[in-house]
PDB file of N, CA and C in Angstrom:
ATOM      1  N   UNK A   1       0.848  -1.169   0.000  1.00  0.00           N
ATOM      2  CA  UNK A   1       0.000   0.000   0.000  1.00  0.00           C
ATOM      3  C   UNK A   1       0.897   1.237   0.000  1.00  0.00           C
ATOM      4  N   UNK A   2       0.213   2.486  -0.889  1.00  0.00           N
ATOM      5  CA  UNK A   2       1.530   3.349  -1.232  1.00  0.00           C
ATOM      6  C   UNK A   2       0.674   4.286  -0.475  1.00  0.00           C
ATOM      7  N   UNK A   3       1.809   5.201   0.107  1.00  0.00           N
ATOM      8  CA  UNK A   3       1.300   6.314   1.289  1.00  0.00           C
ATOM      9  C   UNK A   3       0.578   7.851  -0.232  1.00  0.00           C
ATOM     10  N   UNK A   4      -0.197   8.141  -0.396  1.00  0.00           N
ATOM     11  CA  UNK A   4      -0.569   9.445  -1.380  1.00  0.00           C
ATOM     12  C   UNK A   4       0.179  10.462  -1.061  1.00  0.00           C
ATOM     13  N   UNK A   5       0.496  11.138  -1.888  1.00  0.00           N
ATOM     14  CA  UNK A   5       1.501  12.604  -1.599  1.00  0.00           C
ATOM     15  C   UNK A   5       0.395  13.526  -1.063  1.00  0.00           C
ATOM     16  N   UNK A   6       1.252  14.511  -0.017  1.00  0.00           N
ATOM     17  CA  UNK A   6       0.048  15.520   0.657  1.00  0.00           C
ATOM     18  C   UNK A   6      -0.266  16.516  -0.659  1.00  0.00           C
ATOM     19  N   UNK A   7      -1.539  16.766  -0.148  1.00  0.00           N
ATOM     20  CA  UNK A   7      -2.228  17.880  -0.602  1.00  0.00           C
ATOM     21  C   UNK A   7      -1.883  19.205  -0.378  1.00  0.00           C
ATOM     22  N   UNK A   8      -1.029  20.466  -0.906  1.00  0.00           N
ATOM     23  CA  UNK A   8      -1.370  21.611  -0.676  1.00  0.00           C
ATOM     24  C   UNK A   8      -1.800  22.805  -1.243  1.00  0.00           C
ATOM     25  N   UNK A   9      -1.425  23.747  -0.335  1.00  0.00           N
ATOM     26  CA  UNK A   9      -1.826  24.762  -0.815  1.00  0.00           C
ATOM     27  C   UNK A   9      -0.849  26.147  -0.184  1.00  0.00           C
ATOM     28  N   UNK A  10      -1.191  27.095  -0.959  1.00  0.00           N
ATOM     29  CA  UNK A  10      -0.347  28.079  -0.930  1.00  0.00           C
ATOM     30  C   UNK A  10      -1.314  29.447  -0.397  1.00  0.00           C
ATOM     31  N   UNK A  11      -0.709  30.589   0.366  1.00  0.00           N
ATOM     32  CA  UNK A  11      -1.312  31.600   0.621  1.00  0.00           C
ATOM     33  C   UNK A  11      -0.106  32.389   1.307  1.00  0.00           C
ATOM     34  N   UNK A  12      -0.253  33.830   1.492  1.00  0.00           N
ATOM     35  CA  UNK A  12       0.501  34.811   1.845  1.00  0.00           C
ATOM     36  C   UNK A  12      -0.273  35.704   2.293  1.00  0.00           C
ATOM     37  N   UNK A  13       0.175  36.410   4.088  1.00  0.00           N
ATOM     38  CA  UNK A  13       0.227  37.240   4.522  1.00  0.00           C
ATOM     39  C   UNK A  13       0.787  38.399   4.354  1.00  0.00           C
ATOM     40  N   UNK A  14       0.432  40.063   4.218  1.00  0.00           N
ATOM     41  CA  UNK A  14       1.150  40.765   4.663  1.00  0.00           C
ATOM     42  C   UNK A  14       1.277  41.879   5.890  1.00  0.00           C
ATOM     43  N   UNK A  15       2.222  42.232   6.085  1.00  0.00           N
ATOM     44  CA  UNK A  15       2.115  43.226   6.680  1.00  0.00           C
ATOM     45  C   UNK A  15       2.091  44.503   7.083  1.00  0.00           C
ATOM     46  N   UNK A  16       2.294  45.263   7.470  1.00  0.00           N
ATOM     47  CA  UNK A  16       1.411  45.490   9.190  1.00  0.00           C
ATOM     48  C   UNK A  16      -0.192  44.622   9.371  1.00  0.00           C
ATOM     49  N   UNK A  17       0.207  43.942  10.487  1.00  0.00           N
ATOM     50  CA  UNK A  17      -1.502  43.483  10.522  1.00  0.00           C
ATOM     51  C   UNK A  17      -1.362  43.971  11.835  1.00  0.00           C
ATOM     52  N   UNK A  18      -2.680  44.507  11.786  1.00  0.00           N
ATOM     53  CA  UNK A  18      -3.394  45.268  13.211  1.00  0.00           C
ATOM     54  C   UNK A  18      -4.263  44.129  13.830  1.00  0.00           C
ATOM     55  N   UNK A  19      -4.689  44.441  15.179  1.00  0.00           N
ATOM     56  CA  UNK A  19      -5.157  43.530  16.184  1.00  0.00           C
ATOM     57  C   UNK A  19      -6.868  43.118  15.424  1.00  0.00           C
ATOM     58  N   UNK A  20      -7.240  44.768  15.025  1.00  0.00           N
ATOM     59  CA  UNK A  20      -8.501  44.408  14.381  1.00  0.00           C
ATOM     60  C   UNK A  20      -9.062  43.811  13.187  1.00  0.00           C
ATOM     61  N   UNK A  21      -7.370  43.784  12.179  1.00  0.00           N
ATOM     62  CA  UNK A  21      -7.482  42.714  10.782  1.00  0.00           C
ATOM     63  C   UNK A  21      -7.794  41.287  11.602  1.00  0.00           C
ATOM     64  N   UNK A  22      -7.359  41.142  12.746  1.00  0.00           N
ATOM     65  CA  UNK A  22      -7.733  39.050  12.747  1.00  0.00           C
ATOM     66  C   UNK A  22      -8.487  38.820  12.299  1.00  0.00           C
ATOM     67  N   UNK A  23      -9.886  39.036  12.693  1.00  0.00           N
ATOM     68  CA  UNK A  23     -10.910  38.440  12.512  1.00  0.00           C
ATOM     69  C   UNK A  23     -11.526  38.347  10.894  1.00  0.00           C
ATOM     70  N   UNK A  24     -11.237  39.126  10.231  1.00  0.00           N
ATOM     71  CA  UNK A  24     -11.458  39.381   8.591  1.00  0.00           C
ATOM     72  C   UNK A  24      -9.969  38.409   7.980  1.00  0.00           C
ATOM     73  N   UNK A  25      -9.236  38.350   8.154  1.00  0.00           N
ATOM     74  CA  UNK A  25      -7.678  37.839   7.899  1.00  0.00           C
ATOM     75  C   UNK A  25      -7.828  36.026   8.044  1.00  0.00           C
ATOM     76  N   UNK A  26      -8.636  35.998   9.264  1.00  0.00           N
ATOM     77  CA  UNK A  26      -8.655  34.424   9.607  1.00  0.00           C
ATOM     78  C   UNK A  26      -9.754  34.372   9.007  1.00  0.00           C
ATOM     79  N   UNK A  27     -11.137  34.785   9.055  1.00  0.00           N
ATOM     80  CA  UNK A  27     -12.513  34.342   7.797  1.00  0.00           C
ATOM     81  C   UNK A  27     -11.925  33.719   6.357  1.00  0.00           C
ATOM     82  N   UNK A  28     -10.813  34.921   5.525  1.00  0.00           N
ATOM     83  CA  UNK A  28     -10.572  34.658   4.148  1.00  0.00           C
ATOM     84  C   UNK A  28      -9.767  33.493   4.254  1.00  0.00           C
ATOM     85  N   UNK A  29      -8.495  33.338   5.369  1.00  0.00           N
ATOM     86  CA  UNK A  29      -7.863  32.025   5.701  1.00  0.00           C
ATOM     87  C   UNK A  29      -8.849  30.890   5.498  1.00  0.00           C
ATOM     88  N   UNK A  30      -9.724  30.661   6.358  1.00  0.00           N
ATOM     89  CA  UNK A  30     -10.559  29.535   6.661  1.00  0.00           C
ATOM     90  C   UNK A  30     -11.112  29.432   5.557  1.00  0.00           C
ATOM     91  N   UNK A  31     -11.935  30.451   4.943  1.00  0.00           N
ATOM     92  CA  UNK A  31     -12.602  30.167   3.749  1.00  0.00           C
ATOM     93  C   UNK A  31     -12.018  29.961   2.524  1.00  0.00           C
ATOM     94  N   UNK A  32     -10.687  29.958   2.403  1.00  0.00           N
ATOM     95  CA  UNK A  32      -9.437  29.097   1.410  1.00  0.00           C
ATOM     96  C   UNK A  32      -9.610  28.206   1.701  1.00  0.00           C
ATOM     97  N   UNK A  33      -9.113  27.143   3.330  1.00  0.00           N
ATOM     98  CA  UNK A  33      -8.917  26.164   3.631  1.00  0.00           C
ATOM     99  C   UNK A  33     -10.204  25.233   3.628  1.00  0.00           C
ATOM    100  N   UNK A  34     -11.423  25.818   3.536  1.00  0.00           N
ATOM    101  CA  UNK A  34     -12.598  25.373   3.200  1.00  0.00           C
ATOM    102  C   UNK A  34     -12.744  25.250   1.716  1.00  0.00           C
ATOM    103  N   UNK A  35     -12.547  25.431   1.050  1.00  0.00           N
ATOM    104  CA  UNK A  35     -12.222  25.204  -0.066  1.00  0.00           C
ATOM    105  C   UNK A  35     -11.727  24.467  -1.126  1.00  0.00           C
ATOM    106  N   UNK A  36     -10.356  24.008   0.095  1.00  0.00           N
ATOM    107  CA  UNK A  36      -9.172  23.009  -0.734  1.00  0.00           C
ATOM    108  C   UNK A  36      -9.509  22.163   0.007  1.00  0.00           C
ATOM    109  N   UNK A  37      -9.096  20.756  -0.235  1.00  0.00           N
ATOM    110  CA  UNK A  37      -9.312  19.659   0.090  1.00  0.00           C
ATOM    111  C   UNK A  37      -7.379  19.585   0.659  1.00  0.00           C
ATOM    112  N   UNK A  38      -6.570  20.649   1.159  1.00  0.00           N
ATOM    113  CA  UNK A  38      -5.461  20.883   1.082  1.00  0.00           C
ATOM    114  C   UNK A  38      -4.914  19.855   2.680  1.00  0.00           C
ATOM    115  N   UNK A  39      -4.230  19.226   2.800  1.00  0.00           N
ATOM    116  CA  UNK A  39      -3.650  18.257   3.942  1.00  0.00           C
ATOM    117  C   UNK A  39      -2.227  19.763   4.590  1.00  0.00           C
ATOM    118  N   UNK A  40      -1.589  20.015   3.595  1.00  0.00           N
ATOM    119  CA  UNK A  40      -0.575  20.943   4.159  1.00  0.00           C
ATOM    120  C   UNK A  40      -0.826  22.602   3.604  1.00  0.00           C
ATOM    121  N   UNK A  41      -1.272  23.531   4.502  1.00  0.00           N
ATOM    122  CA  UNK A  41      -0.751  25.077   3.657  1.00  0.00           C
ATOM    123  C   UNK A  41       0.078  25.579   4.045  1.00  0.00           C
ATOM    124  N   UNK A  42       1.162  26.012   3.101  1.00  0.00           N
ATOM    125  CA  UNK A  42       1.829  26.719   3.258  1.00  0.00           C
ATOM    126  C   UNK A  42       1.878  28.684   3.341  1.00  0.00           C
ATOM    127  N   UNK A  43       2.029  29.120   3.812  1.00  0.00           N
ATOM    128  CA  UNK A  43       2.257  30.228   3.960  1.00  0.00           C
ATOM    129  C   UNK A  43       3.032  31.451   4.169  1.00  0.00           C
ATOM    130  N   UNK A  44       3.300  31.835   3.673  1.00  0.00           N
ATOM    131  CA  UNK A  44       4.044  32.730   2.833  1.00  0.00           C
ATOM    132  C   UNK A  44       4.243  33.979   3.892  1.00  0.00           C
ATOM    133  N   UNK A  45       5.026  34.474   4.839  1.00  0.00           N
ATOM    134  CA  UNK A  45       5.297  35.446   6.009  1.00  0.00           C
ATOM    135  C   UNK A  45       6.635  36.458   5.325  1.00  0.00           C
ATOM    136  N   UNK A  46       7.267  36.471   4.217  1.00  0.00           N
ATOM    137  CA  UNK A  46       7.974  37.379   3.869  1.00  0.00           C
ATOM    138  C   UNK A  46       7.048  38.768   4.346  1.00  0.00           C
ATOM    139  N   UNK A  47       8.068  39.785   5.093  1.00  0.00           N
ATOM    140  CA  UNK A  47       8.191  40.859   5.325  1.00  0.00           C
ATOM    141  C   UNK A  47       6.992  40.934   6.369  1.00  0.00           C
ATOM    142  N   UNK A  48       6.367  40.142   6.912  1.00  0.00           N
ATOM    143  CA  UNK A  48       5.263  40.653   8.133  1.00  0.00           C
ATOM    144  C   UNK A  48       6.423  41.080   9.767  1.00  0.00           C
ATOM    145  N   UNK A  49       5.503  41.790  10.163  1.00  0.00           N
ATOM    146  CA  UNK A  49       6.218  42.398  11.748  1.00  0.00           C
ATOM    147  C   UNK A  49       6.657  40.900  12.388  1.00  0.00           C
ATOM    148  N   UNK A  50       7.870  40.812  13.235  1.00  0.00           N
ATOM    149  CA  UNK A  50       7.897  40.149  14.172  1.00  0.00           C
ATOM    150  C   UNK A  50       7.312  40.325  15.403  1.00  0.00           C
ATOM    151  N   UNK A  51       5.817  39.925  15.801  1.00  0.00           N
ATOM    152  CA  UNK A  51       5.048  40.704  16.709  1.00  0.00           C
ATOM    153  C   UNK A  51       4.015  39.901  17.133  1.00  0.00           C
ATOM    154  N   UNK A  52       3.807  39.892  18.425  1.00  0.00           N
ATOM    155  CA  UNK A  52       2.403  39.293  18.691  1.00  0.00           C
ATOM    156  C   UNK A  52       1.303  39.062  18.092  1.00  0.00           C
ATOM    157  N   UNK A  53       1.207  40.256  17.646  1.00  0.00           N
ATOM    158  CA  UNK A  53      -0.174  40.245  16.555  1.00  0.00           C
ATOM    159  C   UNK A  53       0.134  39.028  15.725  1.00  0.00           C
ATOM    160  N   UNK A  54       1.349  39.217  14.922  1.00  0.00           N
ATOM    161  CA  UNK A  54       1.300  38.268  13.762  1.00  0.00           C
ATOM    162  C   UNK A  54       1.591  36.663  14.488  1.00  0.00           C
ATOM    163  N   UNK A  55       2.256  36.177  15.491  1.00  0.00           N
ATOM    164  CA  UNK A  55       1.802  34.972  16.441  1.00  0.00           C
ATOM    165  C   UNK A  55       0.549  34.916  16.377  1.00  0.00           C
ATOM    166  N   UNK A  56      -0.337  35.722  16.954  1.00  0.00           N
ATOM    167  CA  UNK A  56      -1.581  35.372  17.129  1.00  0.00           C
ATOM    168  C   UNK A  56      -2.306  34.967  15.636  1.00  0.00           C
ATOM    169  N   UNK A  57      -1.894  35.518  14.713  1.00  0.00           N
ATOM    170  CA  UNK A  57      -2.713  34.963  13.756  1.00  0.00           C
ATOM    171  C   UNK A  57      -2.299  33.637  13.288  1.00  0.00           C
ATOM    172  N   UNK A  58      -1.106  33.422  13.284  1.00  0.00           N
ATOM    173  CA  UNK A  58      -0.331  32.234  12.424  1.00  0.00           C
ATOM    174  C   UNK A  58      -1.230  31.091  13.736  1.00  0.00           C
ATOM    175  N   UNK A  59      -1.256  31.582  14.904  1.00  0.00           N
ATOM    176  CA  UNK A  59      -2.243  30.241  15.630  1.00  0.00           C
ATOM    177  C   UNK A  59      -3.058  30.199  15.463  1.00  0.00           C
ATOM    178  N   UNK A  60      -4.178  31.355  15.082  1.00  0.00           N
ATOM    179  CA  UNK A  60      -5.358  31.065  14.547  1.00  0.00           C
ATOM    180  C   UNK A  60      -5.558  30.130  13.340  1.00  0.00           C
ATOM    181  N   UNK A  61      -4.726  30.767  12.418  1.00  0.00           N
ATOM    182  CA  UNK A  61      -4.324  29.933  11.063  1.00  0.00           C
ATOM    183  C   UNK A  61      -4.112  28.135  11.357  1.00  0.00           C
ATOM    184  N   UNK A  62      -3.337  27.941  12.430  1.00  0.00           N
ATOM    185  CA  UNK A  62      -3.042  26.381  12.389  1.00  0.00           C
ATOM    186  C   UNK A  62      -4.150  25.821  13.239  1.00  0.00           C
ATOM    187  N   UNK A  63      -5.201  26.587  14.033  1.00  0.00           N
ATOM    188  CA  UNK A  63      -6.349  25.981  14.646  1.00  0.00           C
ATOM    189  C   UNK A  63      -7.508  25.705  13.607  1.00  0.00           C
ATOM    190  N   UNK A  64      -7.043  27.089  12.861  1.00  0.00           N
ATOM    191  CA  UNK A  64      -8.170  26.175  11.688  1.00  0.00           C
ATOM    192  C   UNK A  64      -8.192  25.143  10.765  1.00  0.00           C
ATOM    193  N   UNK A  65      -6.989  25.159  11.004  1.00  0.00           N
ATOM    194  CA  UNK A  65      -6.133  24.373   9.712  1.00  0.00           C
ATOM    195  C   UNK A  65      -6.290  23.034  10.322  1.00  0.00           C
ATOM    196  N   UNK A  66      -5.972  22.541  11.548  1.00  0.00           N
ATOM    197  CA  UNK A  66      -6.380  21.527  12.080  1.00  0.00           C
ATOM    198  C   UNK A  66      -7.526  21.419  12.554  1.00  0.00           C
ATOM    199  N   UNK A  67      -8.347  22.028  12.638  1.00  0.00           N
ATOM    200  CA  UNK A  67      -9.837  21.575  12.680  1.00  0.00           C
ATOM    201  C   UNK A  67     -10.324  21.258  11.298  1.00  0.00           C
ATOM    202  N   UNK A  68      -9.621  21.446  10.159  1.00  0.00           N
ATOM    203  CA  UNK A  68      -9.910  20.486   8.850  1.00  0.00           C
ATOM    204  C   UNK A  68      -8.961  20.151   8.128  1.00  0.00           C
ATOM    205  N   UNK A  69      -8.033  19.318   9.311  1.00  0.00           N
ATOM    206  CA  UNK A  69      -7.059  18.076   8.672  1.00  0.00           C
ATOM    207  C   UNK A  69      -5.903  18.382   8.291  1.00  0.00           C
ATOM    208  N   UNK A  70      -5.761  19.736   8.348  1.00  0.00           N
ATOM    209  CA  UNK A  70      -4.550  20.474   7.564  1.00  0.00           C
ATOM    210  C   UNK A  70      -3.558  21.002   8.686  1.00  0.00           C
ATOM    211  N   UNK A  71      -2.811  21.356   8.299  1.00  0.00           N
ATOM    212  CA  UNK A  71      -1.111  22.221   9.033  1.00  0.00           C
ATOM    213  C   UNK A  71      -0.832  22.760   7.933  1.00  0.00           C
ATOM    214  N   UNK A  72      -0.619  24.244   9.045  1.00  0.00           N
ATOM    215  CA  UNK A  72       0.480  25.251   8.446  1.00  0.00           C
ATOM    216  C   UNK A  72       1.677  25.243   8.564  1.00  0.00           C
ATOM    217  N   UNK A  73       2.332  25.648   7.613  1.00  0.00           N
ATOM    218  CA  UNK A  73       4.086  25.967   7.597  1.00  0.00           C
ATOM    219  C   UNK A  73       4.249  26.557   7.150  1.00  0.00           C
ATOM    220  N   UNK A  74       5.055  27.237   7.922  1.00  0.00           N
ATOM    221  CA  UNK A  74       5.400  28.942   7.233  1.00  0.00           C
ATOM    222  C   UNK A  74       6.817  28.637   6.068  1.00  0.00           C
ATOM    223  N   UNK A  75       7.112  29.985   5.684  1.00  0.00           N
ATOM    224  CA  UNK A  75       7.537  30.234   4.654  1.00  0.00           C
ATOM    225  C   UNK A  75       8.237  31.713   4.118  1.00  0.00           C
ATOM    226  N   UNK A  76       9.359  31.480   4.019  1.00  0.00           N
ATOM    227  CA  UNK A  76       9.937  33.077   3.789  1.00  0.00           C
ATOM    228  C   UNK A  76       9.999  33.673   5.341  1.00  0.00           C
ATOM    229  N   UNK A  77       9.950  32.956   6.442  1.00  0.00           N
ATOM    230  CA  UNK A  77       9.988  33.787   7.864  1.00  0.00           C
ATOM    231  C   UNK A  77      11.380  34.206   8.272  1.00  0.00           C
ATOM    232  N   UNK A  78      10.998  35.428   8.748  1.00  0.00           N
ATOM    233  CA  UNK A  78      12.648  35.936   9.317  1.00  0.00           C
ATOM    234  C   UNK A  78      13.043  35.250  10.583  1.00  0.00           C
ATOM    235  N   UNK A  79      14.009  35.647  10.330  1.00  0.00           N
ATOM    236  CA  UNK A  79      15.399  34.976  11.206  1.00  0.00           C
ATOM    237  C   UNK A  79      13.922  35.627  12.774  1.00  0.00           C
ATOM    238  N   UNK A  80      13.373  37.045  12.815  1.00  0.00           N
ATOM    239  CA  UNK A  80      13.085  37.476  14.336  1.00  0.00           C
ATOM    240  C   UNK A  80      11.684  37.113  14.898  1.00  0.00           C
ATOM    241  N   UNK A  81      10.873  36.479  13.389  1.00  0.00           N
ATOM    242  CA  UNK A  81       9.775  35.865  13.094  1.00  0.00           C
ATOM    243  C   UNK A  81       9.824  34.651  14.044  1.00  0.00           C
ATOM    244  N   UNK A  82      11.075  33.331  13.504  1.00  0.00           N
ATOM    245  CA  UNK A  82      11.129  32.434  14.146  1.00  0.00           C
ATOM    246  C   UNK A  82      11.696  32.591  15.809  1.00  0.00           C
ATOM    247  N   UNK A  83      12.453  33.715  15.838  1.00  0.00           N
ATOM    248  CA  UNK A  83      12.788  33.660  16.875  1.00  0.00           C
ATOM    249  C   UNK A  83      11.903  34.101  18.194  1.00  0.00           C
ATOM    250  N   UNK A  84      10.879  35.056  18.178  1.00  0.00           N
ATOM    251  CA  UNK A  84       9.690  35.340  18.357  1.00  0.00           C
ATOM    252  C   UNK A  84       8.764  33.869  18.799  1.00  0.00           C
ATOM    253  N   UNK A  85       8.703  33.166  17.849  1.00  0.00           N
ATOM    254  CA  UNK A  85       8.146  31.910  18.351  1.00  0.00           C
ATOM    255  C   UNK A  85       8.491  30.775  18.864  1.00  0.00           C
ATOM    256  N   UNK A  86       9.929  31.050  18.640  1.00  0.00           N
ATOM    257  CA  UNK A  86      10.508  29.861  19.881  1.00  0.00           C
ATOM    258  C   UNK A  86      10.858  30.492  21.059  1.00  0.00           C
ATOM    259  N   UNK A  87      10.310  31.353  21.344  1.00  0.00           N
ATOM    260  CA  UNK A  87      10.413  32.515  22.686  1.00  0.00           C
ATOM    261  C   UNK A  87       8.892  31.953  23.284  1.00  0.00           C
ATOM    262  N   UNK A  88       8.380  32.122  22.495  1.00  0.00           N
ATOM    263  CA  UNK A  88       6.709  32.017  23.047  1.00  0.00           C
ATOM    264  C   UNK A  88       6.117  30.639  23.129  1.00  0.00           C
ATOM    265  N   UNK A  89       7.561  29.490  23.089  1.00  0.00           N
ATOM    266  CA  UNK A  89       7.248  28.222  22.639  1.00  0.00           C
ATOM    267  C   UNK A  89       6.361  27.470  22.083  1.00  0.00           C
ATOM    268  N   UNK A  90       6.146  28.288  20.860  1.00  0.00           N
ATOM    269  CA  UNK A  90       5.152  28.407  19.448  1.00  0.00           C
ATOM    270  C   UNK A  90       6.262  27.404  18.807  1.00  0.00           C
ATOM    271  N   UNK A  91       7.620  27.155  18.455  1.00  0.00           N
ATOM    272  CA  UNK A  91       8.000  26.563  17.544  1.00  0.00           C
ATOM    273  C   UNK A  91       7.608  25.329  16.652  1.00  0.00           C
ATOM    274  N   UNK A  92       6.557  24.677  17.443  1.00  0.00           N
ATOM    275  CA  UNK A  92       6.784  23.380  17.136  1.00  0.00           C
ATOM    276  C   UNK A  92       5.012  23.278  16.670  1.00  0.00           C
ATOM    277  N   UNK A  93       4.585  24.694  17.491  1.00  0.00           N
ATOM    278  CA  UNK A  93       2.655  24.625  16.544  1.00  0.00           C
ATOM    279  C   UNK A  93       3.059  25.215  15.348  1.00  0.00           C
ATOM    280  N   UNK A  94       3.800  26.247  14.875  1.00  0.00           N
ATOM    281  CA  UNK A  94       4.067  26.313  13.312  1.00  0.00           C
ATOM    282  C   UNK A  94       5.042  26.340  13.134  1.00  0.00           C
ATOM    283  N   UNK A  95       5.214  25.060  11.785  1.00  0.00           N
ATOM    284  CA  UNK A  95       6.917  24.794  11.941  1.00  0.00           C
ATOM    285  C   UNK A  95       7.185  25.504  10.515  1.00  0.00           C
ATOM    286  N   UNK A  96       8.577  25.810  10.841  1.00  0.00           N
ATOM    287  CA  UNK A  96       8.783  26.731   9.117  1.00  0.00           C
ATOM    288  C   UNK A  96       9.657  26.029   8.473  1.00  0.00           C
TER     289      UNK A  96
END
């Protein structure tokens, strides 16, 4: 029995995201990931703030993502991006 290659998909953030983009930011997220029948998305973090805000969304992003089967992995993240989340011992909910 042969294992199927994952499914993905592609999307990109940018930035400045403000506290009050989440909720509109994670709708269009989800409603991609509702969409694709996608097992892995990738996502695309070139040039967003290294900042809470943007943590908070990338977890929103992988809660939805695993509430339909999927994981995120980032992509293009800076060196202060990752470092930011292995501070907040986020590393290992989105791996880049």
């Amino acid at each position: 029995m042969t294992a199927s290659a994952p499914r993905t998909i592609d999307f990109a953030i940018r930035g400045p995201i403000e506290r009050a983009d989440l909720p509109g930011l994670c709708d269009r997220v989800c409603a991609l990931l509702t969409r694709s029948d996608a097992t892995i998305a990738f996502c695309d973090v070139r040039g967003v703030d290294p900042d809470a805000v943007t943590a908070d969304a990338l977890m929103r992003f992988q809660l939805a993502a695993r509430r339909r089967g999927c994981q995120v992995r980032l992509r293009h993240a800076s060196n202060e991006l990752r470092e930011l989340l292995v501070f907040m011992g986020l590393r290992d909910v989105v791996p880049g």
